[in-house]
C-alpha atoms as a PDB file:
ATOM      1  CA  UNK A   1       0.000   0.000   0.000  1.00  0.00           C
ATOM      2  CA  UNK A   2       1.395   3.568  -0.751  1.00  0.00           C
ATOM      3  CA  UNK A   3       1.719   5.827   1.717  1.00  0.00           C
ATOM      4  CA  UNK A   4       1.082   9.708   1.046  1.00  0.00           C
ATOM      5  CA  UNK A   5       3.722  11.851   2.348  1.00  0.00           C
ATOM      6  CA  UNK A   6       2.867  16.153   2.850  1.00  0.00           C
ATOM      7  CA  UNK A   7       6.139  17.513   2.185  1.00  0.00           C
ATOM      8  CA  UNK A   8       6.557  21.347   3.358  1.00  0.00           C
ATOM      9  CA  UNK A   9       8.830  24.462   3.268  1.00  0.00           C
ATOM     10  CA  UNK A  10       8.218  28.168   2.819  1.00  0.00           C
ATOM     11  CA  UNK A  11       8.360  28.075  -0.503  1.00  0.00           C
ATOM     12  CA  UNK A  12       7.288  24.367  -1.643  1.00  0.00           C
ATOM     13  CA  UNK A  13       9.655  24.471  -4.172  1.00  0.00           C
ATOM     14  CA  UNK A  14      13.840  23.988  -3.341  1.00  0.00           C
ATOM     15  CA  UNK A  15      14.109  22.802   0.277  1.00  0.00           C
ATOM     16  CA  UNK A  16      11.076  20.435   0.119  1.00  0.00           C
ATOM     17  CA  UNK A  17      12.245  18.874  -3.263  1.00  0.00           C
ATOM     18  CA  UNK A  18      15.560  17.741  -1.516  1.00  0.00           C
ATOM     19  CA  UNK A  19      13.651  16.697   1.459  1.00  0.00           C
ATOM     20  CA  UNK A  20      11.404  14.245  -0.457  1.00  0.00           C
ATOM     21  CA  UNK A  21      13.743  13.138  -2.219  1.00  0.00           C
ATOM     22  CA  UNK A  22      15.548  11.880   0.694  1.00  0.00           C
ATOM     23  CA  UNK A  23      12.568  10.356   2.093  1.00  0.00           C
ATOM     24  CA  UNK A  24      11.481   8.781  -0.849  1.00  0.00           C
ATOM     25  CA  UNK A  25      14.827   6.837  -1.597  1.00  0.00           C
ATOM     26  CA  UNK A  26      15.399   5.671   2.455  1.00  0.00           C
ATOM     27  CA  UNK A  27      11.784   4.707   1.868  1.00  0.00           C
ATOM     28  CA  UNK A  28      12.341   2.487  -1.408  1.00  0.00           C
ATOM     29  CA  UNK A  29      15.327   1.084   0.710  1.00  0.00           C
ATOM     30  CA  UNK A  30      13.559   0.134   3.389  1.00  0.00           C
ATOM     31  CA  UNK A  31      10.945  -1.036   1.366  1.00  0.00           C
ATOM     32  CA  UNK A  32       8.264   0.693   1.371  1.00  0.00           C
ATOM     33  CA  UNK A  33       6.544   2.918  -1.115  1.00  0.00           C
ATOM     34  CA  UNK A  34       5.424   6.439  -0.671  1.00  0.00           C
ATOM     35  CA  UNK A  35       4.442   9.365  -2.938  1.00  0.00           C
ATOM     36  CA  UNK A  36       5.874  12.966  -1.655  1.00  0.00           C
ATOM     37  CA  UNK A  37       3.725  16.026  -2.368  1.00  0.00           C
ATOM     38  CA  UNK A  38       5.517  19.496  -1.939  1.00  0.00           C
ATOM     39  CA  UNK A  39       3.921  22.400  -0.451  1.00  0.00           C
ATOM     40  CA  UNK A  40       4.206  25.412   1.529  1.00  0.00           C
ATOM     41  CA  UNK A  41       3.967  26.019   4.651  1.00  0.00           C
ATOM     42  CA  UNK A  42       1.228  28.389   5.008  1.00  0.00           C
ATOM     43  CA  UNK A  43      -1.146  25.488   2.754  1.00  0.00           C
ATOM     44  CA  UNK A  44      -0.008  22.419   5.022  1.00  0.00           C
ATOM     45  CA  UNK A  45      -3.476  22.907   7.163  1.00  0.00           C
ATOM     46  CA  UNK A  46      -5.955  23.163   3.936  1.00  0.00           C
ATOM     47  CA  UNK A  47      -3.992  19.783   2.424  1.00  0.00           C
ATOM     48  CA  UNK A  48      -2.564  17.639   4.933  1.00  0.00           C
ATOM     49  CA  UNK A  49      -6.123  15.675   6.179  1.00  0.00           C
ATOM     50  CA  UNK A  50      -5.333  13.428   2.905  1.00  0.00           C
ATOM     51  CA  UNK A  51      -1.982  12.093   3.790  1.00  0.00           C
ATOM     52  CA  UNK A  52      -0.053  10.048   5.942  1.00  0.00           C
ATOM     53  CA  UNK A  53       2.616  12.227   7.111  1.00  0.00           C
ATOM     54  CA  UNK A  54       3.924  15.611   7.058  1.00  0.00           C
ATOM     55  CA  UNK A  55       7.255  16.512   7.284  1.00  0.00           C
ATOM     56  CA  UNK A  56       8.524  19.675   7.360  1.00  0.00           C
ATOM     57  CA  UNK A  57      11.593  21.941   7.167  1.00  0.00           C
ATOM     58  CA  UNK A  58      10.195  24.197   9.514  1.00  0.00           C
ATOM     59  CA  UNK A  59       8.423  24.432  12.417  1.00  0.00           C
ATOM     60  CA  UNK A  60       4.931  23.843  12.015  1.00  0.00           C
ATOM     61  CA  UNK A  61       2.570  24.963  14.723  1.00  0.00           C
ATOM     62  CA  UNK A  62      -0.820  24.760  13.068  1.00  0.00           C
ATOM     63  CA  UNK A  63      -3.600  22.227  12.472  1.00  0.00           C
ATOM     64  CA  UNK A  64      -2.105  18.665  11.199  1.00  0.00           C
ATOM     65  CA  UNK A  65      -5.723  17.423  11.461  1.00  0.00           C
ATOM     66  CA  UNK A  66      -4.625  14.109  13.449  1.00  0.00           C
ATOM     67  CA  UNK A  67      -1.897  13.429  10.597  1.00  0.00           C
ATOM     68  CA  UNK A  68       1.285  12.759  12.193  1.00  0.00           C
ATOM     69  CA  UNK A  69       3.990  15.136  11.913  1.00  0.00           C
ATOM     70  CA  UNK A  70       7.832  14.975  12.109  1.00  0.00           C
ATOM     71  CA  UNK A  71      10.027  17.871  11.514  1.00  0.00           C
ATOM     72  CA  UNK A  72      12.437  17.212   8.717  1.00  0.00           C
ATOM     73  CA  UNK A  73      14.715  19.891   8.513  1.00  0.00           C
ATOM     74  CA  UNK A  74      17.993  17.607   9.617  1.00  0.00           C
ATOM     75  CA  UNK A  75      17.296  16.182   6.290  1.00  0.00           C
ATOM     76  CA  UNK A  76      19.003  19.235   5.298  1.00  0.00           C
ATOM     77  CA  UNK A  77      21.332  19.530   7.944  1.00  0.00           C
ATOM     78  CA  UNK A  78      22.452  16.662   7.703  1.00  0.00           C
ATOM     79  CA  UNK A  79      22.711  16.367  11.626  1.00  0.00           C
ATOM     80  CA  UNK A  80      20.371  13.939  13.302  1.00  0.00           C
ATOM     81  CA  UNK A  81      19.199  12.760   9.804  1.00  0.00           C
ATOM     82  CA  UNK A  82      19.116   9.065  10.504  1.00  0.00           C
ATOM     83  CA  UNK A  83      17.018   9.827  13.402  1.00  0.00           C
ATOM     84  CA  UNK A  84      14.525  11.785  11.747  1.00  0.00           C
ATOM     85  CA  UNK A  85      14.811   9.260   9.164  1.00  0.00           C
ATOM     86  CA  UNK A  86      13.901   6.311  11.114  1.00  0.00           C
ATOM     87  CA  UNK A  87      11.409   8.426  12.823  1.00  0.00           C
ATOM     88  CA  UNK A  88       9.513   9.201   9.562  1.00  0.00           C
ATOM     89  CA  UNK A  89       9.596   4.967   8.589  1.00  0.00           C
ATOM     90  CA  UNK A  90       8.338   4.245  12.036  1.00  0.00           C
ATOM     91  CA  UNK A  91       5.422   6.815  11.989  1.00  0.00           C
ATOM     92  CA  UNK A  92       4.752   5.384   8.305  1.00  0.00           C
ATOM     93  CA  UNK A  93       5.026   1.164   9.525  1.00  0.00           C
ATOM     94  CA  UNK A  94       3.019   1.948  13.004  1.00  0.00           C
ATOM     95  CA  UNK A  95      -0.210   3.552  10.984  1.00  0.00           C
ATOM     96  CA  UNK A  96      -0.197  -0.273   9.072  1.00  0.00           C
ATOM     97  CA  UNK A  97      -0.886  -2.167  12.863  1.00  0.00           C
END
C-alpha cells in the first residue's frame, strides 16, 4: 500500500524537493513505497487531512488534522538525519498495525 507523504517548506519548491527526495529513496530502501507532495507552509493545514505524514523543514505549529507530523529539517542539515529518518519509517510502519 502507498503511503502519502505532505512535504513542506516556505516556498514548496527547493528545500522540500531535496527533502522528499531523501525520504522517498530511504523509503524504497527500506521497502516501502510512498508518494511525496511538496507544499508550503502556510497550505499544510488546507492539504494535509489526505496524507499520511507531514514533514517539514520548519516548524509547524498549526492544524495537522490528526496526521502525524515529524520535523524534517535535519534532512538538510544533515545532523540527526538518521534519526529523523527512522522516525519518519516508524510513523509510516506503526499507521499499518
Amino acid at each position: 500500500m502507498t503511503k502519502h507523504i505532505l512535504v513542506a517548506c516556505g516556498n514548496g519548491i527547493a528545500t522540500s524537493t531535496v527533502v522528499a527526495t531523501k525520504i522517498k529513496e530511504y523509503l524504497k530502501e527500506n521497502g516501502i513505497d510512498a508518494d511525496t507532495t511538496q507544499t508550503r507552509l502556510t497550505e499544510v493545514s488546507s492539504k494535509v487531512a489526505n496524507y499520511d505524514l507531514l514533514v517539514t523543514t520548519g516548524q509547524f505549529s498549526g492544524d495537522t488534522h490528526g496526521t502525524p507530523y515529524v520535523l524534517g529539517l535535519s534532512l538538510l542539515t544533515g545532523i540527526g538525519a538518521e534519526k529523523t529518518l527512522a522516525d519518519i519509517k516508524a510513523a509510516l510502519v506503526n499507521q499499518e498495525v
